[in-house]
C-alpha atoms as a PDB file:
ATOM      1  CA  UNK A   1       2.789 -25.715 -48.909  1.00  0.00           C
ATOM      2  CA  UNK A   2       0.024 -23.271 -48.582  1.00  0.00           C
ATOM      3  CA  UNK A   3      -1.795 -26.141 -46.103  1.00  0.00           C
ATOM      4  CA  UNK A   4       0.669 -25.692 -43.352  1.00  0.00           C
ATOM      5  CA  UNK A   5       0.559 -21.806 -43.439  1.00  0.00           C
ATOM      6  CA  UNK A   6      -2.783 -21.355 -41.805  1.00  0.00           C
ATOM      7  CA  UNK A   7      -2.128 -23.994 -39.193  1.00  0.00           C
ATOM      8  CA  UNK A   8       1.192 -22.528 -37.947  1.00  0.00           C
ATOM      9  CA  UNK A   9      -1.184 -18.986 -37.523  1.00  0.00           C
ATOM     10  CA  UNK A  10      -3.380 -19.996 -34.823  1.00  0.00           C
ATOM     11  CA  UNK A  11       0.048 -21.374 -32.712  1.00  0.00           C
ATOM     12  CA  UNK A  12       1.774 -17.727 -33.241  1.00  0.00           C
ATOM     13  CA  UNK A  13      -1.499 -16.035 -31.971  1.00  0.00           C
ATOM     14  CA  UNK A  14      -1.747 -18.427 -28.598  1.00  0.00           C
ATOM     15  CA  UNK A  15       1.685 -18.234 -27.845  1.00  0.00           C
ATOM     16  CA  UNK A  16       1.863 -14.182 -28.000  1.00  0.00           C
ATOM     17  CA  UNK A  17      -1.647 -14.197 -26.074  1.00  0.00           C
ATOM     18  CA  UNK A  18       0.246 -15.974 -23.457  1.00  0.00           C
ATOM     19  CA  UNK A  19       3.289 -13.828 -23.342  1.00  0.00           C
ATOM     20  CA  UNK A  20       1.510 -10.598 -23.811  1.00  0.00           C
ATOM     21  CA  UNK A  21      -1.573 -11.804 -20.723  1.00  0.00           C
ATOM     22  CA  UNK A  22       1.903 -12.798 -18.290  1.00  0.00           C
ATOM     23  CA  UNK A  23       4.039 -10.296 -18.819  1.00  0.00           C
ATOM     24  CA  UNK A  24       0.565  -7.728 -18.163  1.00  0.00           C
ATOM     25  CA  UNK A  25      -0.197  -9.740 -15.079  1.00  0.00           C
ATOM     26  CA  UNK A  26       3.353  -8.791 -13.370  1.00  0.00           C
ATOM     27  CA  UNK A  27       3.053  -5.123 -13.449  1.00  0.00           C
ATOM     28  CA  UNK A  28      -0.405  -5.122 -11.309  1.00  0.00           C
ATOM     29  CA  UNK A  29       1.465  -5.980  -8.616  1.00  0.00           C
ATOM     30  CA  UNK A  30       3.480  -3.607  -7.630  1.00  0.00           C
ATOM     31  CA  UNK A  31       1.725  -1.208  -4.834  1.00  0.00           C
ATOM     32  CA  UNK A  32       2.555   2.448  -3.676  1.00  0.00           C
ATOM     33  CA  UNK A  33       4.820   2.895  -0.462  1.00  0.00           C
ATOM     34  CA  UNK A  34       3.062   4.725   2.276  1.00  0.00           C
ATOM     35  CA  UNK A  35       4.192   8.195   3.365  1.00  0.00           C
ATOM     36  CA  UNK A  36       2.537   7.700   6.243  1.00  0.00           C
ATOM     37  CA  UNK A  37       5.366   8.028   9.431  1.00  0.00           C
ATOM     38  CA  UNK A  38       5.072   4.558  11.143  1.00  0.00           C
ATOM     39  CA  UNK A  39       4.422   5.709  14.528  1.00  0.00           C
ATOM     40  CA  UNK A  40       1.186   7.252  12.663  1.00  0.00           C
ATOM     41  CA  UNK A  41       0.593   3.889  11.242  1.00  0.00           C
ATOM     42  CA  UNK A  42       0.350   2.097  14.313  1.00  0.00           C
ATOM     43  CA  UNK A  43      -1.810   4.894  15.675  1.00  0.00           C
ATOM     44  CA  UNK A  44      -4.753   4.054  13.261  1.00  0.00           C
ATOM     45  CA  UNK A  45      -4.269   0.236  13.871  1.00  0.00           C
ATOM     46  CA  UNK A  46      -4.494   1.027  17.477  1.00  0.00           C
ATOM     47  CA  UNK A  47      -7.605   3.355  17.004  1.00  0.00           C
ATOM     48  CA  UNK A  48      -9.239   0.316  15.478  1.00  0.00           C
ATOM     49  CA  UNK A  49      -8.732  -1.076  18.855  1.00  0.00           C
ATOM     50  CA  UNK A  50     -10.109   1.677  20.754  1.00  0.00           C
ATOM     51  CA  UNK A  51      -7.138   3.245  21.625  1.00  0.00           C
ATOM     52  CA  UNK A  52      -6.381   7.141  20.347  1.00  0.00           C
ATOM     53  CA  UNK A  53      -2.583   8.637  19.867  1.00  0.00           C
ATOM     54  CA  UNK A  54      -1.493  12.226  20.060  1.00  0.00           C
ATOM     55  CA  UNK A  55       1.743  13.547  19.516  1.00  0.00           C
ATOM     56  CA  UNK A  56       2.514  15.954  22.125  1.00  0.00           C
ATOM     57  CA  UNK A  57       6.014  17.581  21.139  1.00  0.00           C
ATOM     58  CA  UNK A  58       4.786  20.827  20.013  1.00  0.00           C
ATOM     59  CA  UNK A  59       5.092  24.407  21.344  1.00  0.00           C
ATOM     60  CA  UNK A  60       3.710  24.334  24.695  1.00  0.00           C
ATOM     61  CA  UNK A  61       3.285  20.721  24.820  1.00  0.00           C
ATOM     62  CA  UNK A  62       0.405  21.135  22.068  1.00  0.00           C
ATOM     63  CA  UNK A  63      -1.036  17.729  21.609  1.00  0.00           C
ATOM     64  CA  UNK A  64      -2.147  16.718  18.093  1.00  0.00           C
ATOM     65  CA  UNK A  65      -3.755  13.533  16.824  1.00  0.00           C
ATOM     66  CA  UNK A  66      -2.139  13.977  13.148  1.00  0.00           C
ATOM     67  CA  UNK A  67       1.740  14.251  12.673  1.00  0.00           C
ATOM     68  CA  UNK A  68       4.278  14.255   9.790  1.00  0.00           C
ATOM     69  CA  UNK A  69       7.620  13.534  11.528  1.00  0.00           C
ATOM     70  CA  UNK A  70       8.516  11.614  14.246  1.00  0.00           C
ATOM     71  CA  UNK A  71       7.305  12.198  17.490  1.00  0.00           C
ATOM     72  CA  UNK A  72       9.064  11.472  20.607  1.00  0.00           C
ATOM     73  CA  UNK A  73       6.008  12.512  23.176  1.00  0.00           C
ATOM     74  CA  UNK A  74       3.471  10.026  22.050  1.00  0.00           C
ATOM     75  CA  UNK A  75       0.575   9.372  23.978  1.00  0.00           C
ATOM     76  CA  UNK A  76      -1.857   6.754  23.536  1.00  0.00           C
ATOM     77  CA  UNK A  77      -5.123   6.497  25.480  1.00  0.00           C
ATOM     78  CA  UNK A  78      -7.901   4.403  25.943  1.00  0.00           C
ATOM     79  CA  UNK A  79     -11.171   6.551  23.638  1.00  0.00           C
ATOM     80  CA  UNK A  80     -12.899   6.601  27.084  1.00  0.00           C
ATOM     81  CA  UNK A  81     -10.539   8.524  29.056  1.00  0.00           C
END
C-alpha cells in the first residue's frame, strides 16, 4: 500500500502544473482599449505615410494637430505642403 502512494504524487503535481501554466496563459491576453478618438488614430497611421492631420474646429478656426473629441474640420495634408 505504501508503494502506490509515491507514484500517484508525481501524477497530482503534472496535472496541477498543467492547469495552473493554462489557466495563467489566458489572462496575458487580454490588452487595454485605446482612448485614443479614432479619427486621431488614423491620423498617426496616416503620418506614417507622410501625410499630417489637424483638427481645425476651434475658436477662430484654430488648427491643432492633437484632439480629444471628435472633430468635424479635419484636414489632412501632404508633410510637404
Amino acid at each position: 500500500m505504501s508503494t502506490a502512494k509515491p507514484s500517484v504524487l508525481p501524477l497530482i503535481l503534472l496535472i496541477t502544473f498543467i492547469f495552473m501554466s493554462h489557466t495563467q496563459s489566458s489572462v496575458a491576453e487580454a490588452r487595454p482599449l485605446s482612448s485614443i478618438p479614432p479619427q486621431q488614430r488614423y491620423a498617426k497611421i496616416f503620418a506614417t505615410l507622410g501625410i499630417v492631420c489637424k483638427c481645425c474646429d476651434g475658436s477662430g478656426n484654430e488648427c491643432t494637430s492633437t484632439w480629444t473629441e471628435p472633430c468635424s474640420k479635419l484636414q489632412c495634408l501632404p508633410w510637404k505642403l
